[in-house]
N, C-alpha and C. Protein backbone atom coordinates (compact mmCIF):
# COMPACT_ATOMS: atom_id res chain seq x y z
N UNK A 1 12.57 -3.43 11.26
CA UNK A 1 12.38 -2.67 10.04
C UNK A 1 12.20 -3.64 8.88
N UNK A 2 11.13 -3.67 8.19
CA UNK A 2 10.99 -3.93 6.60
C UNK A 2 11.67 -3.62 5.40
N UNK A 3 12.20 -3.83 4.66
CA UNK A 3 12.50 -3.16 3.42
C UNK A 3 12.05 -3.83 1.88
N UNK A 4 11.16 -2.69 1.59
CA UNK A 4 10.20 -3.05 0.34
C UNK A 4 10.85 -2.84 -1.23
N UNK A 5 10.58 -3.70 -2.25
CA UNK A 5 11.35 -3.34 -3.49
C UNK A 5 10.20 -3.11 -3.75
N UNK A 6 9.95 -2.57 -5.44
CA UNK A 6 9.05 -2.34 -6.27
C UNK A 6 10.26 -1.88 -7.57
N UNK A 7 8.88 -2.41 -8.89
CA UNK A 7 9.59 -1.67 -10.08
C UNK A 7 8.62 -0.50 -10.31
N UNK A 8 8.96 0.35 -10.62
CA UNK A 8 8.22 1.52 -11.55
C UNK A 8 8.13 1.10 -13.16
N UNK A 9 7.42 1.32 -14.08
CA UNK A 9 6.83 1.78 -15.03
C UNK A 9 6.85 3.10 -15.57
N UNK A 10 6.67 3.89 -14.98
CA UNK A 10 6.55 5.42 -16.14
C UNK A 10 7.60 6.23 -15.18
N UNK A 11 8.05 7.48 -16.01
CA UNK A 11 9.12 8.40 -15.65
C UNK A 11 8.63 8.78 -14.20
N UNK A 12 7.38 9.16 -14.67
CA UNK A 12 6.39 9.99 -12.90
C UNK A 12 5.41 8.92 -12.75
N UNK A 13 5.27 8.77 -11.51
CA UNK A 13 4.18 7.60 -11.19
C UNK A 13 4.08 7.62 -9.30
N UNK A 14 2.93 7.71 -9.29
CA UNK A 14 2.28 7.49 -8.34
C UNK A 14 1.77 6.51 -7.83
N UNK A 15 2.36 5.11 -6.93
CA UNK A 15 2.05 3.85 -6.49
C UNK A 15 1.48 3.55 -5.03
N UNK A 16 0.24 3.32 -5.05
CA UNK A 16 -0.23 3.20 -3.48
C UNK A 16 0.55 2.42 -3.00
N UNK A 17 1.25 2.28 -1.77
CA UNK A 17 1.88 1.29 -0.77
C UNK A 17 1.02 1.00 0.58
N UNK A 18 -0.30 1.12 0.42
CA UNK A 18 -0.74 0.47 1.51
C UNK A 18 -0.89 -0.57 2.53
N UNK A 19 -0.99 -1.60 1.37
CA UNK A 19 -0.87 -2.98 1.62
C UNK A 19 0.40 -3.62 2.04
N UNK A 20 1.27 -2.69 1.67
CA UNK A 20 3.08 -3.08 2.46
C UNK A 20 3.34 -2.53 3.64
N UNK A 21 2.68 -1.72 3.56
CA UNK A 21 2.42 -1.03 4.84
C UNK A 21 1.80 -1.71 6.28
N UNK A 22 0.71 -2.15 5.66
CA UNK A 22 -0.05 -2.94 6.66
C UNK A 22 0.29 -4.51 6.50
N UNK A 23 0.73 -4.98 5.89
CA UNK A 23 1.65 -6.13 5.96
C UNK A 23 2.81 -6.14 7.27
N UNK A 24 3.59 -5.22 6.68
CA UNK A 24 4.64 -4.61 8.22
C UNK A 24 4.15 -4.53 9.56
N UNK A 25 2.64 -3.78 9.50
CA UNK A 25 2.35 -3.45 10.65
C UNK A 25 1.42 -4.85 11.33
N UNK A 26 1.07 -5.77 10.40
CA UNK A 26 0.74 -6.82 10.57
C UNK A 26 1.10 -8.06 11.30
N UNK A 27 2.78 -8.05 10.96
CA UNK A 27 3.66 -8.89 11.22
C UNK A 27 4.18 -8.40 12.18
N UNK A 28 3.87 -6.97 13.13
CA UNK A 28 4.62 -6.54 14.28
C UNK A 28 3.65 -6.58 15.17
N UNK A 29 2.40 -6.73 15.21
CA UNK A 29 1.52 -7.15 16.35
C UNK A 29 1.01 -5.96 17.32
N UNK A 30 1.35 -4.60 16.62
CA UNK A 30 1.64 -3.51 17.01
C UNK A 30 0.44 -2.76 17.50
N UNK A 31 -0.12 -2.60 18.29
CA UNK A 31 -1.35 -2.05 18.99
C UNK A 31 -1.51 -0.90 18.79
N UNK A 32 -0.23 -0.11 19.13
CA UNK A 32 -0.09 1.73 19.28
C UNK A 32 0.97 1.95 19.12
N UNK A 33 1.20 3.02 18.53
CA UNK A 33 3.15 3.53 18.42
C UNK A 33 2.49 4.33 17.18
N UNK A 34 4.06 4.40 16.29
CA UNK A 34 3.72 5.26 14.96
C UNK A 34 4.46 4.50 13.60
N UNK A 35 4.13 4.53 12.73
CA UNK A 35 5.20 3.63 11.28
C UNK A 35 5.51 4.59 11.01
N UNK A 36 6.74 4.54 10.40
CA UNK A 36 7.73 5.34 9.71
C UNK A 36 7.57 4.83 8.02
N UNK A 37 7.54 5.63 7.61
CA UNK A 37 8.01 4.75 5.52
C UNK A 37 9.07 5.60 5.20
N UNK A 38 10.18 5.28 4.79
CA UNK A 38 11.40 6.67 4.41
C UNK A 38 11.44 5.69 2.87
N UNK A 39 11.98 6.39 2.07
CA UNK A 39 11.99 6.20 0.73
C UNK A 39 14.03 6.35 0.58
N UNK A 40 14.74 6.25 0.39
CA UNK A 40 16.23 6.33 0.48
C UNK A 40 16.62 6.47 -1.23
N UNK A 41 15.70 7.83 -2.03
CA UNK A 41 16.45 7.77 -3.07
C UNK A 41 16.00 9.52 -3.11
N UNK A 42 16.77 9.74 -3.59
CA UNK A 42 17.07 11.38 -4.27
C UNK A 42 16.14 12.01 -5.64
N UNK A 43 15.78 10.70 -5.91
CA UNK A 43 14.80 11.32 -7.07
C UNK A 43 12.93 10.31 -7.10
N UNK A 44 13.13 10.13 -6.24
CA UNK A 44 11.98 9.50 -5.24
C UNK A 44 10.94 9.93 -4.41
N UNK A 45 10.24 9.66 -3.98
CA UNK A 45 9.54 10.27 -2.37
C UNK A 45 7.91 9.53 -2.33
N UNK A 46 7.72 10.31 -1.00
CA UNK A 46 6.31 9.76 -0.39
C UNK A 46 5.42 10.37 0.31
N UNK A 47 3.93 10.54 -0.22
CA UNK A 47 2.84 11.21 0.08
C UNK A 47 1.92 10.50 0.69
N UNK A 48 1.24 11.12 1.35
CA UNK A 48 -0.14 11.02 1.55
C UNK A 48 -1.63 11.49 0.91
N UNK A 49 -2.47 11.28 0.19
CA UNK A 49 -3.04 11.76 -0.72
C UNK A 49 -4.25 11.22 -0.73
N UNK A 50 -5.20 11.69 -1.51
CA UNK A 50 -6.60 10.96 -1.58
C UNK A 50 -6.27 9.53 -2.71
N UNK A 51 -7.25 8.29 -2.13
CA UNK A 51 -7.77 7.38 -2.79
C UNK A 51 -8.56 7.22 -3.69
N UNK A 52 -9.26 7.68 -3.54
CA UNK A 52 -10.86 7.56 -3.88
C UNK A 52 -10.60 7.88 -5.61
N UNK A 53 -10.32 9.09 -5.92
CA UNK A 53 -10.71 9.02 -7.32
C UNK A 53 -9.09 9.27 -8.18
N UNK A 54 -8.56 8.35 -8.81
CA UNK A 54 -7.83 7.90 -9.51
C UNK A 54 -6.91 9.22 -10.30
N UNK A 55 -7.90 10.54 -10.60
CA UNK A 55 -7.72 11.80 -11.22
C UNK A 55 -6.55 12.70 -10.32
N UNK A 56 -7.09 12.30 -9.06
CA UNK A 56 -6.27 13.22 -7.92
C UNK A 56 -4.73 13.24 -8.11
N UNK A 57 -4.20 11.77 -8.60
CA UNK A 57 -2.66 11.59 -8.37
C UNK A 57 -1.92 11.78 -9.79
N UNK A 58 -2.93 11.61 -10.81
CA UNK A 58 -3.06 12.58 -12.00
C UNK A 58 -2.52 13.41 -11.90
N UNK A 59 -3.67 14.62 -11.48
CA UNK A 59 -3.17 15.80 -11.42
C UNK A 59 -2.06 16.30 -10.61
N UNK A 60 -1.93 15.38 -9.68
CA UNK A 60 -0.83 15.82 -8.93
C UNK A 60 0.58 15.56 -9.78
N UNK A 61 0.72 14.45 -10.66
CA UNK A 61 2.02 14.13 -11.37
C UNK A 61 1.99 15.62 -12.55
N UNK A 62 0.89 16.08 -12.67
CA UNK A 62 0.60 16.99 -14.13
C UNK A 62 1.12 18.15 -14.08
N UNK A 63 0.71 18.22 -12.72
CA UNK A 63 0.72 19.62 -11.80
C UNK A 63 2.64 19.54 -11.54
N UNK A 64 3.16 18.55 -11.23
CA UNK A 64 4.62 19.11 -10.68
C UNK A 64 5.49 19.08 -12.09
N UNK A 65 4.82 18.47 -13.13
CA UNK A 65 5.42 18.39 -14.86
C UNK A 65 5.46 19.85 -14.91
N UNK A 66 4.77 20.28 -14.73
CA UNK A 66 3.83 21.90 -15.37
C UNK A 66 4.78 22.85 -14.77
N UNK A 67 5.16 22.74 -13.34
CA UNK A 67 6.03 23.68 -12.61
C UNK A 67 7.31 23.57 -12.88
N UNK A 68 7.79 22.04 -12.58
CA UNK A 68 9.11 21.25 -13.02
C UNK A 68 9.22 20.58 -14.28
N UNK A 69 9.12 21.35 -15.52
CA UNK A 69 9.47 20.86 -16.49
C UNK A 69 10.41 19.91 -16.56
N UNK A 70 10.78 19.16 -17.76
CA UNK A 70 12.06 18.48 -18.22
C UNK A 70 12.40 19.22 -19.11
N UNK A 71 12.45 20.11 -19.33
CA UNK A 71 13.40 20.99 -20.57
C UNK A 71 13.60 22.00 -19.83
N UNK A 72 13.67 22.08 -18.75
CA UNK A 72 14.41 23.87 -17.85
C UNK A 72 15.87 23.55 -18.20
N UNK A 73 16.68 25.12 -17.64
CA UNK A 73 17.91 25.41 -17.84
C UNK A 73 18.91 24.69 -16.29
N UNK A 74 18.83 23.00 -16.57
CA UNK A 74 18.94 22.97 -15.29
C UNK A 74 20.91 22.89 -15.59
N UNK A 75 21.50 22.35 -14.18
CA UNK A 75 23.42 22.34 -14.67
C UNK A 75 23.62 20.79 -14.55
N UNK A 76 22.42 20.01 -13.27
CA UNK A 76 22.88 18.28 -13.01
C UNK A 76 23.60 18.00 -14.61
N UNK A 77 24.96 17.48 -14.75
CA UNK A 77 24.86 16.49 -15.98
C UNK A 77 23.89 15.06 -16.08
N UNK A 78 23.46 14.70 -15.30
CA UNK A 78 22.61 13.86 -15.55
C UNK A 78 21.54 13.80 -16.13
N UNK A 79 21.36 14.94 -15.87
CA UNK A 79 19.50 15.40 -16.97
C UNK A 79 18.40 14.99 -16.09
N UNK A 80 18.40 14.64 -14.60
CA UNK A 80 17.01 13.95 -14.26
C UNK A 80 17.01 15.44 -12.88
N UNK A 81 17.61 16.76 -12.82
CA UNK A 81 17.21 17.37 -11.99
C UNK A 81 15.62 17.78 -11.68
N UNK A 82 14.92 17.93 -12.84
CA UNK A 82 13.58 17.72 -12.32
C UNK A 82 13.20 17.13 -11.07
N UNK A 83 13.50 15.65 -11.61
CA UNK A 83 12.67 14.35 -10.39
C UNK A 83 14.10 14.88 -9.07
N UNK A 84 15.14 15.36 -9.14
CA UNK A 84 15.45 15.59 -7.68
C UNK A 84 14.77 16.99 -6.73
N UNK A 85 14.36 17.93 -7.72
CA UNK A 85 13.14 18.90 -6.93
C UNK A 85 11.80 18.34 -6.52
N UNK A 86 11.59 17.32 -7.32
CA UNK A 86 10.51 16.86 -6.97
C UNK A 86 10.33 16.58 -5.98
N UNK A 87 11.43 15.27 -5.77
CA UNK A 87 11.85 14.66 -4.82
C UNK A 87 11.78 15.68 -3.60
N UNK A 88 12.23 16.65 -3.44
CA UNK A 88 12.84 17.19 -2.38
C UNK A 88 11.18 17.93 -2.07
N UNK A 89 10.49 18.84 -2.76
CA UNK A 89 9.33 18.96 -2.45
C UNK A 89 8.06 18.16 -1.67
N UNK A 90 8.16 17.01 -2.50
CA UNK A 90 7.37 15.90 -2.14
C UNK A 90 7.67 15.33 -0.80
N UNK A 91 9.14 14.74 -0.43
CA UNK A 91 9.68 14.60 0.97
C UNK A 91 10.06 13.34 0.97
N UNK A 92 10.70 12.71 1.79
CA UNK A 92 11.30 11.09 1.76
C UNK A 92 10.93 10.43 2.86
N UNK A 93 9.90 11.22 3.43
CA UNK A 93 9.50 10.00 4.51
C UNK A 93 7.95 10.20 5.18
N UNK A 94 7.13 9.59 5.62
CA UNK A 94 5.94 10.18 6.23
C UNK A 94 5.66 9.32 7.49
N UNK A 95 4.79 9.57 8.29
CA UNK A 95 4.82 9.04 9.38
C UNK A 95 3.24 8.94 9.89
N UNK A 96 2.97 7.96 10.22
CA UNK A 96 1.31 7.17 10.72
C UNK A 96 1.36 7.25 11.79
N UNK A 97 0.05 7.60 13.01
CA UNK A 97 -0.18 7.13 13.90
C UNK A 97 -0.65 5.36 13.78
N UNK A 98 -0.62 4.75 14.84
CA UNK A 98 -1.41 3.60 14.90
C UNK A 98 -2.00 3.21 16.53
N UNK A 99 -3.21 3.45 16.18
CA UNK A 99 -4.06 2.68 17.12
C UNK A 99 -5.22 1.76 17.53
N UNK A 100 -5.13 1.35 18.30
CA UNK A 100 -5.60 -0.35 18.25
C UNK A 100 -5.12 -1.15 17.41
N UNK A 101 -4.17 -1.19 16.56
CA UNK A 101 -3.31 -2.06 15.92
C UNK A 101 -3.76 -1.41 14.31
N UNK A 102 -4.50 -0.66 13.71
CA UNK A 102 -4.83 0.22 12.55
C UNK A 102 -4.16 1.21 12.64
N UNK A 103 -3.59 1.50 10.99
CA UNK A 103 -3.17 2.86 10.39
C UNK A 103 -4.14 3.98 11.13
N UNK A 104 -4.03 4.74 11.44
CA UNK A 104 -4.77 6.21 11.50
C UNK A 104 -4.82 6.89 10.04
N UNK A 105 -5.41 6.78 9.54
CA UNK A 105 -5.65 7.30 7.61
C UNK A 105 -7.24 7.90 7.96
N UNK A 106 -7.35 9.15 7.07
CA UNK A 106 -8.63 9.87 6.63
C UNK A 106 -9.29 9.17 5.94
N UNK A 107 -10.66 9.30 5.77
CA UNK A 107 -11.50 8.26 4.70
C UNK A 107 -10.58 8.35 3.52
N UNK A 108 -10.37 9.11 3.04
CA UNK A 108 -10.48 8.97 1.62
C UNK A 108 -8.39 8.89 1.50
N UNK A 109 -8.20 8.65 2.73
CA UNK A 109 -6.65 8.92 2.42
C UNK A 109 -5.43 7.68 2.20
N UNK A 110 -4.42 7.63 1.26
CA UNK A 110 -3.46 6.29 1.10
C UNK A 110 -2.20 7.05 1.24
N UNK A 111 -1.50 5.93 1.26
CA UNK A 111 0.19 6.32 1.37
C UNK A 111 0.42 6.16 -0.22
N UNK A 112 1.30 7.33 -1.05
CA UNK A 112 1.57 6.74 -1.92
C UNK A 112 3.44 6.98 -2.29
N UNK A 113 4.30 5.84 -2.91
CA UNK A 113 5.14 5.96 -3.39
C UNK A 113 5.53 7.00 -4.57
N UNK A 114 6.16 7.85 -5.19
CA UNK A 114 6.04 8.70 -5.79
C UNK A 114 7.78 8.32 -6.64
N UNK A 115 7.49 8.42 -7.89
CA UNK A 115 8.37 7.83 -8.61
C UNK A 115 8.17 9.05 -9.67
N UNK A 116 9.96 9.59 -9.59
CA UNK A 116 9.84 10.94 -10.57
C UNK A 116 11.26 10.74 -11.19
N UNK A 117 11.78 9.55 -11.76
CA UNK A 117 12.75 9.12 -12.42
C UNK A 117 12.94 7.99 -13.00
N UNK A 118 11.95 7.35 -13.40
CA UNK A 118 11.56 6.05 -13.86
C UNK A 118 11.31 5.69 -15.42
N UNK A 119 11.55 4.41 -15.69
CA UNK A 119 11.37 2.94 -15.08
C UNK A 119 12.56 2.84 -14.12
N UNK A 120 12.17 2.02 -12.69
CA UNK A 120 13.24 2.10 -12.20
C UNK A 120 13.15 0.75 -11.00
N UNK A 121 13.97 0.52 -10.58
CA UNK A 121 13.27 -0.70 -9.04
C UNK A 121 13.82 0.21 -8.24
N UNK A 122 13.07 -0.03 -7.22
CA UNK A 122 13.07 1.02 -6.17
C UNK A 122 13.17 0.46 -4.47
N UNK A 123 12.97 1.18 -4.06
CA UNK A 123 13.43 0.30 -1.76
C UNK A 123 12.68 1.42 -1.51
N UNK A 124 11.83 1.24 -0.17
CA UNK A 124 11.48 1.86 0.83
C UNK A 124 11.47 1.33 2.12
N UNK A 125 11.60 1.98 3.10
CA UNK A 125 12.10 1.26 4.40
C UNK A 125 10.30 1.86 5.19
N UNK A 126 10.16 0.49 5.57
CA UNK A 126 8.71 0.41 7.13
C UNK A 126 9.33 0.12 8.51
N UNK A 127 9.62 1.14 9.18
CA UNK A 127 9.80 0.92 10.63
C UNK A 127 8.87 1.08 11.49
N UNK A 128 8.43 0.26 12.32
CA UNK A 128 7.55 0.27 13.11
C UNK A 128 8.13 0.66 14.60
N UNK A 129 7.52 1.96 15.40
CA UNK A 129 8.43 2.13 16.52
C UNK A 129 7.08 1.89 17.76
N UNK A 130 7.09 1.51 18.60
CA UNK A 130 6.41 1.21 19.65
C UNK A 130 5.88 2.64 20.29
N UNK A 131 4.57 2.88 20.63
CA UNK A 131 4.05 3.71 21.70
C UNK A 131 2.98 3.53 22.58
N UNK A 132 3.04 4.32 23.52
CA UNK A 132 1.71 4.01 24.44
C UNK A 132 0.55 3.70 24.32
């Protein structure tokens, strides 16, 4: 298993992790099996999403503002219950095929880190598990 830091920048933010990804899967020599990415925070998570045009992850941060405000009637004393629905919507872990030693990804598709409580440094865990 890998374990990746990163800092965040903005409250909501959307960070491709591809390249850590395939770094991991790089350094495991790994032909076929599946990667794991789990994210280990509560106001965190991780998608799969289009690449290609920059607008998509936009709207996707705009879009969960719009539903999940920061000014609802929430009870957390902390004030960041937003980014933990988020969190929990979005999900904490995703999972790749890999074969011939490549991600299995759609044209237009990336892994992305999803940061809904930020500025913040952050961990995500790359396990690589072996398959046929």
């Amino acid at each position: 298993m890998k374990i990746f830091t990163l800092k965040t920048n903005h409250r909501t933010e959307f960070i491709n992790i591809d390249k850590f990804i395939k770094e991991a899967l790089n350094e495991s020599d790994l032909k076929e099996g599946i990667v794991c990415v789990y994210v280990p925070h509560t106001t965190a998570g991780v998608t799969i999403n289009e690449n290609a045009d920059p607008d998509v992850v936009h709207d996707l941060a705009q879009t969960l503002d719009l539903l999940i405000p920061w000014n609802g009637k929430y009870r957390h004393s902390e004030g960041n219950s937003p980014a933990h629905v988020k969190a929990s919507l979005i999900g904490s872990s995703v999972q790749l095929i890999v074969h011939k030693g490549d991600l299995v990804l759609g044209t237009w598709q990336s892994v992305y880190f999803c940061e809904f409580d930020g500025p913040r440094t952050r961990k995500f865990y790359v396990k690589i598990i072996k398959g046929e």
